[in-house]
Protein backbone atom coordinates (compact mmCIF):
# COMPACT_ATOMS: atom_id res chain seq x y z
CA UNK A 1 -20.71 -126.37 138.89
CA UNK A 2 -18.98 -125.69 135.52
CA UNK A 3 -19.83 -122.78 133.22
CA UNK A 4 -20.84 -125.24 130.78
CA UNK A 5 -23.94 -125.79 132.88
CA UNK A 6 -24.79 -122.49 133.19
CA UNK A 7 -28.30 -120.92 131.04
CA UNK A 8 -26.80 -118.29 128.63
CA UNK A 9 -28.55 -115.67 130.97
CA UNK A 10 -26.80 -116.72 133.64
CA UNK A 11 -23.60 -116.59 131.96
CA UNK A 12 -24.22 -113.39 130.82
CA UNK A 13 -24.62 -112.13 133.99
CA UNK A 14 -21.96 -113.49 136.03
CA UNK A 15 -19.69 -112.26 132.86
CA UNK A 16 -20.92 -109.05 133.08
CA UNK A 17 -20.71 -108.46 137.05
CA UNK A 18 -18.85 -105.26 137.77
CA UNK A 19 -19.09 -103.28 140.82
CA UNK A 20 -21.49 -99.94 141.11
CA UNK A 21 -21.15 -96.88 142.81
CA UNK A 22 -23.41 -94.55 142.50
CA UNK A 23 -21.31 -91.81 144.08
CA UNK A 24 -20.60 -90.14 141.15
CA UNK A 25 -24.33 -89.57 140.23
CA UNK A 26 -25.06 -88.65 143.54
CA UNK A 27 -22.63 -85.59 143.55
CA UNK A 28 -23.62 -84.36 139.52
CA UNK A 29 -27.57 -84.61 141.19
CA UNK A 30 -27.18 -81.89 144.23
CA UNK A 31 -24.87 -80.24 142.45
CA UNK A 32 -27.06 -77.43 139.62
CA UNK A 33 -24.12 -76.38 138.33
CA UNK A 34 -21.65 -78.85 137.85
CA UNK A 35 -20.76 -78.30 134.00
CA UNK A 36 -19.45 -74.59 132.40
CA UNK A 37 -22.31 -72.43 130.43
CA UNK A 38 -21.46 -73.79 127.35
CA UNK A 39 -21.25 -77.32 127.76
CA UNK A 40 -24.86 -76.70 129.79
CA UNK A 41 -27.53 -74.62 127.70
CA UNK A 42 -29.59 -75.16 130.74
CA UNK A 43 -27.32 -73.36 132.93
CA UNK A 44 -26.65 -70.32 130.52
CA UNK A 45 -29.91 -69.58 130.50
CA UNK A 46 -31.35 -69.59 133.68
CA UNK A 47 -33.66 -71.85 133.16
CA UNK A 48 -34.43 -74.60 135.86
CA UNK A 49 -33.01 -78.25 135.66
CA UNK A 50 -34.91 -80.76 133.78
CA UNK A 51 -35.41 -83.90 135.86
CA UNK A 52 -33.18 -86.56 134.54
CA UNK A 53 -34.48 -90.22 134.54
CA UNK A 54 -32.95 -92.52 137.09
CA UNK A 55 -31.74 -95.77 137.62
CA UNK A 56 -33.99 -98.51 139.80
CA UNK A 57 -32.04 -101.40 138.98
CA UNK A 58 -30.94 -104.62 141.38
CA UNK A 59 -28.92 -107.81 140.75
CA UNK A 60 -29.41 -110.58 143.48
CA UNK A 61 -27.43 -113.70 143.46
CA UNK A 62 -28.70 -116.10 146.73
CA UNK A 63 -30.58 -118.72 148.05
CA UNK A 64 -34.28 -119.06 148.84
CA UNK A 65 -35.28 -118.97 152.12
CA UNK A 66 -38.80 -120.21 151.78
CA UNK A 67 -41.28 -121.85 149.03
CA UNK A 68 -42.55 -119.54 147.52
CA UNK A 69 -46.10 -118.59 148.36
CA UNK A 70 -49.28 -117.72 145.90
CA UNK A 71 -51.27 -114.51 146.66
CA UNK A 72 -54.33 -112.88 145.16
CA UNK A 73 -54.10 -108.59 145.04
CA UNK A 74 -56.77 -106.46 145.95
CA UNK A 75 -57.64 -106.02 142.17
CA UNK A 76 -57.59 -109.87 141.69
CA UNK A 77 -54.16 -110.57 140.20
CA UNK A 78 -52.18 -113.75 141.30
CA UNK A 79 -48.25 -112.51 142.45
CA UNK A 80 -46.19 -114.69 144.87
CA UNK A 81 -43.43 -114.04 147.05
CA UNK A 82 -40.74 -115.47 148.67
CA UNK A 83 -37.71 -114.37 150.90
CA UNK A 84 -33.88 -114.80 149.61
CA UNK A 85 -30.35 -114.91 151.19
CA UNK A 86 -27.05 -113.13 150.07
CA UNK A 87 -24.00 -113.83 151.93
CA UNK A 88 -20.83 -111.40 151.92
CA UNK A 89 -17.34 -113.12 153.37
CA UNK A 90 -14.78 -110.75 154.86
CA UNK A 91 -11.46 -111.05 156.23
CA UNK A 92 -10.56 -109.61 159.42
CA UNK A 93 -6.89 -107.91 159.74
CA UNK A 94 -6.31 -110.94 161.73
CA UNK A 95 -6.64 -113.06 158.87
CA UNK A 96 -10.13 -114.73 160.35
CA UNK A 97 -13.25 -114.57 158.16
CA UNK A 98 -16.80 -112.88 158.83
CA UNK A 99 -20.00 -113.65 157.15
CA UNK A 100 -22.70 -111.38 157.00
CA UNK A 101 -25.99 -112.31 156.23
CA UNK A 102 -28.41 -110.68 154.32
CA UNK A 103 -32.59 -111.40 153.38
CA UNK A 104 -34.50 -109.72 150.40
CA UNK A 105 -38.05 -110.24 150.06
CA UNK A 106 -38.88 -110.94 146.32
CA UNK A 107 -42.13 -110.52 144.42
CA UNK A 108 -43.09 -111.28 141.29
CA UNK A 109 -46.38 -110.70 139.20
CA UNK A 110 -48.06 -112.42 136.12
CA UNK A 111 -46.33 -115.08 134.27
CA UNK A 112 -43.09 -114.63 136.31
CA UNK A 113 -45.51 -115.74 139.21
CA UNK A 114 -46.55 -118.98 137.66
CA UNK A 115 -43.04 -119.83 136.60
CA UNK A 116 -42.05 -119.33 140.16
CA UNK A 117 -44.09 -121.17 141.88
CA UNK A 118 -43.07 -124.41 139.21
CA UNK A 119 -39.52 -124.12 139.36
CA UNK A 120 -38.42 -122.52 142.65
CA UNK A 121 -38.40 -123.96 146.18
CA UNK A 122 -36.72 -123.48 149.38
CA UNK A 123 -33.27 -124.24 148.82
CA UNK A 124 -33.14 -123.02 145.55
CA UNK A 125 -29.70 -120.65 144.02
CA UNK A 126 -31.19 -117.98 141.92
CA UNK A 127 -30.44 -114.83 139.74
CA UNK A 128 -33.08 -111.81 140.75
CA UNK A 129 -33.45 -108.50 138.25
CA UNK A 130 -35.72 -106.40 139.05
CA UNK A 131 -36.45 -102.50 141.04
CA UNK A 132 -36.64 -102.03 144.33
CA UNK A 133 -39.69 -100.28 145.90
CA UNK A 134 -40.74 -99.94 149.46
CA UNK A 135 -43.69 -100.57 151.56
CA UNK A 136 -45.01 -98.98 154.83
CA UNK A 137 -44.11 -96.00 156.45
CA UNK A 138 -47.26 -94.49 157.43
CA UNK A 139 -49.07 -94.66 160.38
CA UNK A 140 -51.70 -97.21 160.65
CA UNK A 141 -55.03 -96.49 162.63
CA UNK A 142 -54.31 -96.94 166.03
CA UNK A 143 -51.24 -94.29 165.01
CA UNK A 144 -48.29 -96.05 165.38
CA UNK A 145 -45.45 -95.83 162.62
CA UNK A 146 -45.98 -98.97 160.00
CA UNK A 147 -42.16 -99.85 159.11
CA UNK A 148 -40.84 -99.34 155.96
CA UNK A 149 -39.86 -102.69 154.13
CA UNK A 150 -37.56 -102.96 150.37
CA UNK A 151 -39.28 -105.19 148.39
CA UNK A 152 -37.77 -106.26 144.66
CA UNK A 153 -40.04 -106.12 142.28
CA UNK A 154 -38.57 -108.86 140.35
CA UNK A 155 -38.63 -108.57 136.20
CA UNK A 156 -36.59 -111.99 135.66
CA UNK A 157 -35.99 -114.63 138.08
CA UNK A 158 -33.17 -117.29 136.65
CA UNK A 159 -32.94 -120.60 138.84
CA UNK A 160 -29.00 -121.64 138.47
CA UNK A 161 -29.05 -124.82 141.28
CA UNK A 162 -31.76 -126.74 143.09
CA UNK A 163 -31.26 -128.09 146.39
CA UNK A 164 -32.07 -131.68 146.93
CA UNK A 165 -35.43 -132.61 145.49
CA UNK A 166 -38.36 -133.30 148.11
CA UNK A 167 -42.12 -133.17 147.50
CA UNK A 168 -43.37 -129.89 147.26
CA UNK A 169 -47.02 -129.74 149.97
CA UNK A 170 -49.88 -128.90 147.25
C-alpha cells in the first residue's frame, strides 16, 4: 500500500509513532520527594501531594478478528464490539524469527458504533485510539473469582485496508 493511499489520520499516526515508556513516570509517582524545596512548594511546606492527572491512552494497529457485533446496554444504548489482532516479529540470536500473537477486545459507543458496524468486518486492518478499562474481578454469586478482562474503550476507529469483500449476514 503506498502512503498516498493512506486517510490523513492515518498518516498522521504512523508519522507520529514513537515508542513509550512509562518508566520514568512511574518512578517521579512513588517517589514524594523527587524535586529540591524550591523547585517543589508542595514539598517545602509539608503539605500533602496533589494528585496529578494521568495518562489512559492506547494506539492499536491490527486486524479484526470477528464482525463486529451490535449490543443494547442496560440503560438502552446501542455499542458494538469486536475482537482485534496485533502481531510482534522477533529474531532469535539464531537468526530465526518468532511471532507473537496478541487479541484486544474493542468497544465502541454512539456514532462510533454505527460507523463500525458499516465499514468494518472480519478481516479488516484498522487504527484503534481509545482508554483502556477493565471488567470483572469480583466474585459472582456462587463465589467464585469473575476474571478480569482489558477492554479499549475506543474514541476513533480508522479502517486503513479491507480484506476481500464478501456479503456481510444481515
Amino acid at each position: 500500500m503506498s502512503l498516498g493511499r493512506l486517510s490523513a489520520f492515518t498518516y498522521q499516526a504512523l508519522r507520529n509513532a514513537r515508542p513509550f515508556s512509562s518508566t520514568s513516570s512511574k518512578y517521579s509517582e512513588d517517589q514524594p520527594n523527587l524535586f529540591p524545596p524550591e523547585v517543589n512548594p508542595d514539598a517545602a511546606q509539608n503539605r500533602p501531594r496533589r494528585q496529578r492527572p494521568g495518562i489512559n491512552s492506547v494506539h492499536l494497529l491490527g486486524g479484526v478478528a470477528n464482525n463486529p457485533l451490535q449490543r443494547v446496554a442496560r440503560n438502552g444504548k446501542e455499542f458494538c464490539t469486536f475482537d482485534m489482532f496485533t502481531n510482534l516479529e522477533q529474531r532469535r540470536a539464531d537468526g530465526s524469527f518468532t511471532e507473537h500473537t496478541d487479541i484486544h477486545h474493542v468497544v465502541a459507543h454512539g456514532p462510533l458504533s454505527r460507523y463500525v458496524l458499516a465499514n468494518v468486518q472480519k478481516g479488516t486492518r484498522v487504527i484503534v485510539q481509545g482508554r483502556l478499562t477493565y471488567t470483572g474481578g469480583q466474585t459472582n454469586v456462587s463465589g467464585g473469582l469473575v476474571p478480569q478482562k482489558a477492554v479499549v474503550n475506543a474514541d476513533i476507529i480508522q479502517p486503513i485496508a479491507r480484506s476481500t469483500p464478501t456479503q456481510r449476514p444481515e
